[in-house]
PDB file of N, CA and C in Angstrom:
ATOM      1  N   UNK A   1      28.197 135.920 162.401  1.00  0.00           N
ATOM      2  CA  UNK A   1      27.730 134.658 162.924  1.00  0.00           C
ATOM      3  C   UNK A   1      26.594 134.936 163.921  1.00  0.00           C
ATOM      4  N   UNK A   2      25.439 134.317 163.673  1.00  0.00           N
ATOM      5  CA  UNK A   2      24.517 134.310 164.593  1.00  0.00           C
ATOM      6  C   UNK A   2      24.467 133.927 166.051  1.00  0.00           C
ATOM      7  N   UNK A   3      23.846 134.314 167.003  1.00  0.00           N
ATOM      8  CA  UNK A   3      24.007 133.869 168.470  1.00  0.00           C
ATOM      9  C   UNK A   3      23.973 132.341 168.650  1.00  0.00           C
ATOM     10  N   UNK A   4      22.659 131.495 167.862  1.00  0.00           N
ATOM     11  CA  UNK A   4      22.835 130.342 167.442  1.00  0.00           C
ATOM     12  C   UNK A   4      23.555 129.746 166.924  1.00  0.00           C
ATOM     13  N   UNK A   5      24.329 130.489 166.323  1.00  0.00           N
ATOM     14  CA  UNK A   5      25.422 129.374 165.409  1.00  0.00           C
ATOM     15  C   UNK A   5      26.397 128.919 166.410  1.00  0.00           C
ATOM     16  N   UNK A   6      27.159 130.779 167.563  1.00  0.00           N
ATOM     17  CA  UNK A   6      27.724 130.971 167.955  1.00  0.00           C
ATOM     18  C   UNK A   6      27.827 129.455 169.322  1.00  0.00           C
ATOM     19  N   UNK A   7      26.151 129.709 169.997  1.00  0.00           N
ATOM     20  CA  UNK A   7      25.937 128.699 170.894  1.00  0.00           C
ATOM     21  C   UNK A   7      25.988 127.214 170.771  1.00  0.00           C
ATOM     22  N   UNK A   8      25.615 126.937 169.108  1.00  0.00           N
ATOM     23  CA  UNK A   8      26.054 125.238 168.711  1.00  0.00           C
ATOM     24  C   UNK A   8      27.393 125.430 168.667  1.00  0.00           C
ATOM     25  N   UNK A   9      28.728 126.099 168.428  1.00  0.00           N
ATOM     26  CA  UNK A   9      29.725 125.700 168.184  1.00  0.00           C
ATOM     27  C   UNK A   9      29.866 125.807 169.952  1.00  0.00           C
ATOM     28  N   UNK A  10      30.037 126.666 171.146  1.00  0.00           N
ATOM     29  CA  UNK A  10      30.391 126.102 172.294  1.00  0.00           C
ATOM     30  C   UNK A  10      29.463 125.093 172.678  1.00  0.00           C
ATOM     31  N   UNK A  11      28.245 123.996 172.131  1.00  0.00           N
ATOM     32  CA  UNK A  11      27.700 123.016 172.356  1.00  0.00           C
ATOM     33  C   UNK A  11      28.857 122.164 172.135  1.00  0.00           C
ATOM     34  N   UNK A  12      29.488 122.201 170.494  1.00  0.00           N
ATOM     35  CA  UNK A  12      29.801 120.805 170.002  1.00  0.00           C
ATOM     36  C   UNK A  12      31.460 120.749 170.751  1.00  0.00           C
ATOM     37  N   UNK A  13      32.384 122.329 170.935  1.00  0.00           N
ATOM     38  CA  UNK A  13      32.944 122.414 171.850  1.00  0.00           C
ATOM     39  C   UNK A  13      33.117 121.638 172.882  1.00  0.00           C
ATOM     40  N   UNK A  14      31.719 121.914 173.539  1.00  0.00           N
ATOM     41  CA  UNK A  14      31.605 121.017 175.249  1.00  0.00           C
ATOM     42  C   UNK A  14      31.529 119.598 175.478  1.00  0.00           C
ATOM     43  N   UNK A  15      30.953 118.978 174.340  1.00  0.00           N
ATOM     44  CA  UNK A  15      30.763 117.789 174.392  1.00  0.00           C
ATOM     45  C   UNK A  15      32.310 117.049 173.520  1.00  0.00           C
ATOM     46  N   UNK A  16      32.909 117.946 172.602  1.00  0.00           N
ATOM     47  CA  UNK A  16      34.218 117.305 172.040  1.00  0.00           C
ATOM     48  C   UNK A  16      35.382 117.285 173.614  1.00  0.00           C
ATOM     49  N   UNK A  17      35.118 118.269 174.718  1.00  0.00           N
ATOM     50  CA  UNK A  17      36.279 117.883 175.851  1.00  0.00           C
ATOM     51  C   UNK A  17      36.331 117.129 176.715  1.00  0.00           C
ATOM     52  N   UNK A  18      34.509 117.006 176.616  1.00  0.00           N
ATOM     53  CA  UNK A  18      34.079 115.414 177.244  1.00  0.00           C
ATOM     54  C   UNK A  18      34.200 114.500 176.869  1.00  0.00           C
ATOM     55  N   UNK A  19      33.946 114.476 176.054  1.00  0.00           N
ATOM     56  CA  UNK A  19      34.385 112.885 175.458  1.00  0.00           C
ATOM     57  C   UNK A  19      35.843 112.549 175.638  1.00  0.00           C
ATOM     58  N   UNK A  20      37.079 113.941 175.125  1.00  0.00           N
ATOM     59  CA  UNK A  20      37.940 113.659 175.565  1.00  0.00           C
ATOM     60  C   UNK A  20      38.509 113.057 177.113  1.00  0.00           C
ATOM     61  N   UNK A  21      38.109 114.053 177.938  1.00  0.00           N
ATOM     62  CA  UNK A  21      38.266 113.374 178.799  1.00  0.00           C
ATOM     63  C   UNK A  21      37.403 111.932 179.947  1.00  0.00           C
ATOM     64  N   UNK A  22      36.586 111.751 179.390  1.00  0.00           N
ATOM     65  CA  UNK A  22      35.903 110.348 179.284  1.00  0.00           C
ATOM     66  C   UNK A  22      37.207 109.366 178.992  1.00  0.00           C
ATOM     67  N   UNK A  23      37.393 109.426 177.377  1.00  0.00           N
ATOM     68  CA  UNK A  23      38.096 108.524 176.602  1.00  0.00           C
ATOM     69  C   UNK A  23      39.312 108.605 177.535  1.00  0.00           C
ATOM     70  N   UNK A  24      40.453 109.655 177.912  1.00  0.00           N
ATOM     71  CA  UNK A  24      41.097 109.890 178.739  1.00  0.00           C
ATOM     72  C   UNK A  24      40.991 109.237 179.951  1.00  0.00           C
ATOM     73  N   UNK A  25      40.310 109.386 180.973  1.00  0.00           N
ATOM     74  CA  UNK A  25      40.034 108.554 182.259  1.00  0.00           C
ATOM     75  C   UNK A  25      39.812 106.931 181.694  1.00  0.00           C
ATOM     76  N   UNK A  26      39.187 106.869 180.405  1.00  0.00           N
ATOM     77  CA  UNK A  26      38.878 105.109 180.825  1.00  0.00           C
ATOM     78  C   UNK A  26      40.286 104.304 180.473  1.00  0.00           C
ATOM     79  N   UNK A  27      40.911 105.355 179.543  1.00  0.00           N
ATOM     80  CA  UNK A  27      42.482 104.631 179.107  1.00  0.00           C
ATOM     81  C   UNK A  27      43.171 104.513 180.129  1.00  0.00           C
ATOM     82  N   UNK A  28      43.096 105.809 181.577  1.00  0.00           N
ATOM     83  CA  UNK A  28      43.724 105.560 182.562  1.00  0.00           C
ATOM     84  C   UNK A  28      43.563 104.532 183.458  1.00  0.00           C
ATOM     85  N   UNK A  29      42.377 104.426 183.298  1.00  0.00           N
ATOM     86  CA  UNK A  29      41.497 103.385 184.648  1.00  0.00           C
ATOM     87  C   UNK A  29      41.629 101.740 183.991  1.00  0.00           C
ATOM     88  N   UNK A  30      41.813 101.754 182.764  1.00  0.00           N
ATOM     89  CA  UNK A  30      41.894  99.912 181.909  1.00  0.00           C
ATOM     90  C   UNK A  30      43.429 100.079 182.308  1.00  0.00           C
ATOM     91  N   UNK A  31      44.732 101.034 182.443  1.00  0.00           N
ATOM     92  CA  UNK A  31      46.022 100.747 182.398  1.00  0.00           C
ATOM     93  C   UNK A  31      46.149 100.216 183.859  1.00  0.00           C
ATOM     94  N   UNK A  32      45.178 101.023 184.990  1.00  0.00           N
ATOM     95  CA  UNK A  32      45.492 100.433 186.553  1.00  0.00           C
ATOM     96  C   UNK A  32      44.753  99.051 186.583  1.00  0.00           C
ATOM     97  N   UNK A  33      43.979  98.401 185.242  1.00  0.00           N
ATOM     98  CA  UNK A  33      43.958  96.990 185.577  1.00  0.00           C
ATOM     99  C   UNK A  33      41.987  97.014 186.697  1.00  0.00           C
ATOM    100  N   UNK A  34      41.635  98.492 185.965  1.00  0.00           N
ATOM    101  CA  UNK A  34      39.853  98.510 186.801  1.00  0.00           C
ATOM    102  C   UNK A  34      39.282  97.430 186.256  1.00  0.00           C
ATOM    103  N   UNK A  35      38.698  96.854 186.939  1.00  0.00           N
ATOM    104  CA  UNK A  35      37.639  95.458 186.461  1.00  0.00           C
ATOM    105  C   UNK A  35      36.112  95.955 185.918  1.00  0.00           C
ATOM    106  N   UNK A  36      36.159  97.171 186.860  1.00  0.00           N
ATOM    107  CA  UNK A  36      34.487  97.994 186.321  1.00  0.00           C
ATOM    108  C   UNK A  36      34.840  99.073 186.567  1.00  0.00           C
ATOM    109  N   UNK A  37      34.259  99.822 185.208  1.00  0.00           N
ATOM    110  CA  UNK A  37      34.995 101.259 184.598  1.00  0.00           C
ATOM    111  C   UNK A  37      33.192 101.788 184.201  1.00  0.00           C
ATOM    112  N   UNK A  38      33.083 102.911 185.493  1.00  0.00           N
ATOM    113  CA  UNK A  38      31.977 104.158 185.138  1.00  0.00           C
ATOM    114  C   UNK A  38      32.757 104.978 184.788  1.00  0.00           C
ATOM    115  N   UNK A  39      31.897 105.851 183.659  1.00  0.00           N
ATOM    116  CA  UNK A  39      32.619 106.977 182.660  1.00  0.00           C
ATOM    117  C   UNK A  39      32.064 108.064 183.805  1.00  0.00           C
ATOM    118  N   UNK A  40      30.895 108.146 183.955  1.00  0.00           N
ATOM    119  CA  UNK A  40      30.637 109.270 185.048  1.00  0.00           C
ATOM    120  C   UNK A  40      29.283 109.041 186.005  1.00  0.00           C
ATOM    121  N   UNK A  41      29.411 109.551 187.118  1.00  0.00           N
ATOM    122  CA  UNK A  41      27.916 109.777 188.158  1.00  0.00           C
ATOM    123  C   UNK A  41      27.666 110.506 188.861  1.00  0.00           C
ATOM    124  N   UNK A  42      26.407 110.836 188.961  1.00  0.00           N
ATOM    125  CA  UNK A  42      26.462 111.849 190.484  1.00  0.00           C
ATOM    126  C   UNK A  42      26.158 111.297 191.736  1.00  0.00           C
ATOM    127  N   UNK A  43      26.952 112.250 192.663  1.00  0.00           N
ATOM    128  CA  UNK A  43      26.701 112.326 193.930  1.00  0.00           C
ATOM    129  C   UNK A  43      26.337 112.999 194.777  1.00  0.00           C
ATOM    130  N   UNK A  44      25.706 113.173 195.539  1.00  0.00           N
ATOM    131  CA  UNK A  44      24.980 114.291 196.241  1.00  0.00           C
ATOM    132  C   UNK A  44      25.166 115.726 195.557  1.00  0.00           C
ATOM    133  N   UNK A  45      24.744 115.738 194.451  1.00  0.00           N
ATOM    134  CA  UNK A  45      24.388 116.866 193.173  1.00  0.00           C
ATOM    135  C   UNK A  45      26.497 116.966 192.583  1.00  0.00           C
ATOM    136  N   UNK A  46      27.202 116.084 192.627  1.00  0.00           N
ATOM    137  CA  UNK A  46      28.186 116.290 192.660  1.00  0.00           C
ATOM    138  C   UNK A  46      28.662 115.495 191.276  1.00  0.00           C
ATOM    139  N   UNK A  47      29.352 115.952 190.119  1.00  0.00           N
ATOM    140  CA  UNK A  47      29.279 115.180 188.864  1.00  0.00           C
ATOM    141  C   UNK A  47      30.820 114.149 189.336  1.00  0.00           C
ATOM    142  N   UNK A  48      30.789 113.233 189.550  1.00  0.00           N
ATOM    143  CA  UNK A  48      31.941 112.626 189.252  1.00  0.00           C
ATOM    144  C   UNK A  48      32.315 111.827 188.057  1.00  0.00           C
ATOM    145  N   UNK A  49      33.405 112.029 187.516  1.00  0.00           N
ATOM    146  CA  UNK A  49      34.044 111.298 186.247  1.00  0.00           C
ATOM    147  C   UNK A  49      35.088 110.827 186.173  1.00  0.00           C
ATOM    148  N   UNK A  50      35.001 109.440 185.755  1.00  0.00           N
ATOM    149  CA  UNK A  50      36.196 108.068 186.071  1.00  0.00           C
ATOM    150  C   UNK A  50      36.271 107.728 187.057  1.00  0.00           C
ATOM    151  N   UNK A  51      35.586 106.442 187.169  1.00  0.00           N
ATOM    152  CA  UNK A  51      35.543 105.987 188.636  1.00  0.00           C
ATOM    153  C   UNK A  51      35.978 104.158 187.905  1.00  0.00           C
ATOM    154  N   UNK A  52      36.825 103.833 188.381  1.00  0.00           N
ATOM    155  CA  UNK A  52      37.181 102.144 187.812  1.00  0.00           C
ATOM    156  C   UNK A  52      37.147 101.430 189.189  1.00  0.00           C
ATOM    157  N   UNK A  53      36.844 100.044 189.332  1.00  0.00           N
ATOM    158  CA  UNK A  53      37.344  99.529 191.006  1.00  0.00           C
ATOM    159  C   UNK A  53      37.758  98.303 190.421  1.00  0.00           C
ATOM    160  N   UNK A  54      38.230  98.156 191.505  1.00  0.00           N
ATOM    161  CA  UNK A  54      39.546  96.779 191.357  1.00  0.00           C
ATOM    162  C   UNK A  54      39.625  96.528 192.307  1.00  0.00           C
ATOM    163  N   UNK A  55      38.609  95.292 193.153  1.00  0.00           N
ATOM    164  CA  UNK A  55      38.726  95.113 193.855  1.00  0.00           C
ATOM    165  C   UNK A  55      37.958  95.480 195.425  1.00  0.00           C
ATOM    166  N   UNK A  56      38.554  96.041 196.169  1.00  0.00           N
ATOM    167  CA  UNK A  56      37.844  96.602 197.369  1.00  0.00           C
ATOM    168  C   UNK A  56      38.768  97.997 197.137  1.00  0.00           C
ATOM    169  N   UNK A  57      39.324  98.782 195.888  1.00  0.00           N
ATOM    170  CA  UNK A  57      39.814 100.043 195.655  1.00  0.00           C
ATOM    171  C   UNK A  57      38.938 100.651 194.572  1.00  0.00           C
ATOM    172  N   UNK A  58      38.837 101.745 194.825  1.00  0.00           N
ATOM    173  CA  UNK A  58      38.394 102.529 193.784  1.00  0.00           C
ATOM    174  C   UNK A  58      38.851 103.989 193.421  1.00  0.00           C
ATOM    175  N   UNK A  59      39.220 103.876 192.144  1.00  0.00           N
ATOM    176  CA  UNK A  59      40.214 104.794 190.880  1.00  0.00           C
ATOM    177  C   UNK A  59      39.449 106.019 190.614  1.00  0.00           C
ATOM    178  N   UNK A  60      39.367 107.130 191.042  1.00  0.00           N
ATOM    179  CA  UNK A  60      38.563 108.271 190.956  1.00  0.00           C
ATOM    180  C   UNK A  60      39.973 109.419 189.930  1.00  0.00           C
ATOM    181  N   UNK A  61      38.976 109.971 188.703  1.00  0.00           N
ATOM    182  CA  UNK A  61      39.750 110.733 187.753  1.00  0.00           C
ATOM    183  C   UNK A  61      39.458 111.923 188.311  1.00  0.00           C
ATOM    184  N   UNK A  62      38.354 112.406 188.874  1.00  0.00           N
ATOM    185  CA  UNK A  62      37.545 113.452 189.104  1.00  0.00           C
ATOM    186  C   UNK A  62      36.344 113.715 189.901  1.00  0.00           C
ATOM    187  N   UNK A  63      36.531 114.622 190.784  1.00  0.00           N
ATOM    188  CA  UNK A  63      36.628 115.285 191.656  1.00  0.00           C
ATOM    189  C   UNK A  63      37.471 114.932 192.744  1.00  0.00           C
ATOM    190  N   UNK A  64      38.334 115.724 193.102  1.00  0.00           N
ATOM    191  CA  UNK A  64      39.313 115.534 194.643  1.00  0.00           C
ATOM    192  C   UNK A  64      38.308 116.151 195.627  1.00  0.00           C
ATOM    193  N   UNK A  65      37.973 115.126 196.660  1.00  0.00           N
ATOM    194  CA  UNK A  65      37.460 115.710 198.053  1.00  0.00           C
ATOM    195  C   UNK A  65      36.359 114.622 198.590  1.00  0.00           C
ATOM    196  N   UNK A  66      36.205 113.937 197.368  1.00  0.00           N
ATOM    197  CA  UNK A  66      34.913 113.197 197.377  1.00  0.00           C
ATOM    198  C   UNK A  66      34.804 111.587 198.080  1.00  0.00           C
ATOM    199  N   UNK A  67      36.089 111.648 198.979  1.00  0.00           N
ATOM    200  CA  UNK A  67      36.603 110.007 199.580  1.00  0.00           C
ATOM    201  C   UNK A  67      35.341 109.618 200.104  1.00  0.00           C
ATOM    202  N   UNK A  68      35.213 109.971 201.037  1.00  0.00           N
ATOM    203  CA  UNK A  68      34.119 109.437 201.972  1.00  0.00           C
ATOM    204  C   UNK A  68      32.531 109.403 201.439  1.00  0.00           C
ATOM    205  N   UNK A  69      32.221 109.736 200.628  1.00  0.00           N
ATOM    206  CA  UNK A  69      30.777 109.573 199.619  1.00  0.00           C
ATOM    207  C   UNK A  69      30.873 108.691 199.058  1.00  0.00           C
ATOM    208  N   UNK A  70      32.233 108.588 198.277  1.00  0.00           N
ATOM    209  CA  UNK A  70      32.623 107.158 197.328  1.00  0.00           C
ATOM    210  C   UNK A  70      32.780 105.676 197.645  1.00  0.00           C
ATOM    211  N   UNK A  71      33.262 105.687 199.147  1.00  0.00           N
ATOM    212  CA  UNK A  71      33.283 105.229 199.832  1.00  0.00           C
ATOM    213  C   UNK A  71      32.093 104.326 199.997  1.00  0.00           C
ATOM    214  N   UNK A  72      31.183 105.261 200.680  1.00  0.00           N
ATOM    215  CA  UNK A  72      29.541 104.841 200.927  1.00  0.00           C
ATOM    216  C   UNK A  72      28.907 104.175 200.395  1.00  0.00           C
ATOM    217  N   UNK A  73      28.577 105.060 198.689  1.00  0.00           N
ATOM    218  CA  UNK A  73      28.166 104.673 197.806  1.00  0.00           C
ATOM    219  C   UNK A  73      28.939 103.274 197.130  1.00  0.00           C
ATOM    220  N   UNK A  74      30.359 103.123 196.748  1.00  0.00           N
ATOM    221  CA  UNK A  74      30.510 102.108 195.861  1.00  0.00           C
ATOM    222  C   UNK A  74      31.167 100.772 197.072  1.00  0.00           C
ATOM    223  N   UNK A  75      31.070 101.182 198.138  1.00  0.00           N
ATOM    224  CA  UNK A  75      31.508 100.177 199.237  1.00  0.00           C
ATOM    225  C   UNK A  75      32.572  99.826 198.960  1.00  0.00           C
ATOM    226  N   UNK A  76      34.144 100.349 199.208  1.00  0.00           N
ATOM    227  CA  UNK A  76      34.912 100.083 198.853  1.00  0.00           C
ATOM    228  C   UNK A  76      35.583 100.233 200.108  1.00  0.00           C
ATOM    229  N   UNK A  77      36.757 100.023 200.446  1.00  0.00           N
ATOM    230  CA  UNK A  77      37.790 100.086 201.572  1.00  0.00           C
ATOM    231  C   UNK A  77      38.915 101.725 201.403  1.00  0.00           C
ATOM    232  N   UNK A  78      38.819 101.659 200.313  1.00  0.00           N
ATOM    233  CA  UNK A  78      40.063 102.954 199.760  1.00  0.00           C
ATOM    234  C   UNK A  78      39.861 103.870 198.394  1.00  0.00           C
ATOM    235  N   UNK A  79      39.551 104.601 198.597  1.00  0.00           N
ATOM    236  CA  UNK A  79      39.521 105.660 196.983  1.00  0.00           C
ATOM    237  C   UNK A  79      40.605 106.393 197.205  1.00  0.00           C
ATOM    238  N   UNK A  80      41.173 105.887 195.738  1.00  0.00           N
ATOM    239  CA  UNK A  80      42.719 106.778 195.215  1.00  0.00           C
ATOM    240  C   UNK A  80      41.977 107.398 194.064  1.00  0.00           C
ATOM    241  N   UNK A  81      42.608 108.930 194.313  1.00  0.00           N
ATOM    242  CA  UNK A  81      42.527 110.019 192.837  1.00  0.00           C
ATOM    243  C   UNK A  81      44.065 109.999 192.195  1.00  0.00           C
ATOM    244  N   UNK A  82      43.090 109.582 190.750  1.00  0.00           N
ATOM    245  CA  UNK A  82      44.457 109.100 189.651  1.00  0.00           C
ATOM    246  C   UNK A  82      44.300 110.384 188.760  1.00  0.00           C
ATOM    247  N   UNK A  83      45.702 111.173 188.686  1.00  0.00           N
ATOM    248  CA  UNK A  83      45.614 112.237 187.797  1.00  0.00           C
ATOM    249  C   UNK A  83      45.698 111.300 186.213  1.00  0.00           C
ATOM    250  N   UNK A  84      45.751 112.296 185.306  1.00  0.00           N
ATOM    251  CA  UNK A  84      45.151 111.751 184.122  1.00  0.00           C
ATOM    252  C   UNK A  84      46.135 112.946 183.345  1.00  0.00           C
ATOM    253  N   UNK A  85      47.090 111.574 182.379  1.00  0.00           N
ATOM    254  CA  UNK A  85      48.156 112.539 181.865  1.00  0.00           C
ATOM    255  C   UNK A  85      48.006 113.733 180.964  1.00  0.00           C
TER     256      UNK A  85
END
């Protein structure tokens, strides 16, 4: 197998665990009842993924640490990190 072949299969790899977990976080974030469901964004060079709000709360799948940025940015009162079964 060529280096190329080798490098499209960890391409199609990378993008098949994303999506999974995309699809994953938004099933989590529609079950807590999010009214607005981002699949992902950055933050100060920081990738976050699953972010739903409901309200003056906001549903973070990914990254733990990131309260107070999220905060800022989506003006919310409270960010809870929802593990993702």
């Amino acid at each position: 197998m060529s280096s190329l072949e080798e490098f499209a299969e960890e391409l199609i790899e990378e993008l098949r665990d994303r999506k999974r977990k995309l699809g994953e976080a938004k099933k989590r974030l529609t079950e807590l009842g999010a009214q607005v469901i981002i699949p992902e964004m950055e933050i100060e060079g920081k990738k976050v993924i699953g972010v739903g709000i409901k309200g003056d709360v906001a549903y973070v799948v990914e990254p733990n640490g990131m309260e107070k940025e999220l905060k800022k940015v989506l003006r919310v009162k409270e960010v809870v990190l929802v593990p993702v079964r």
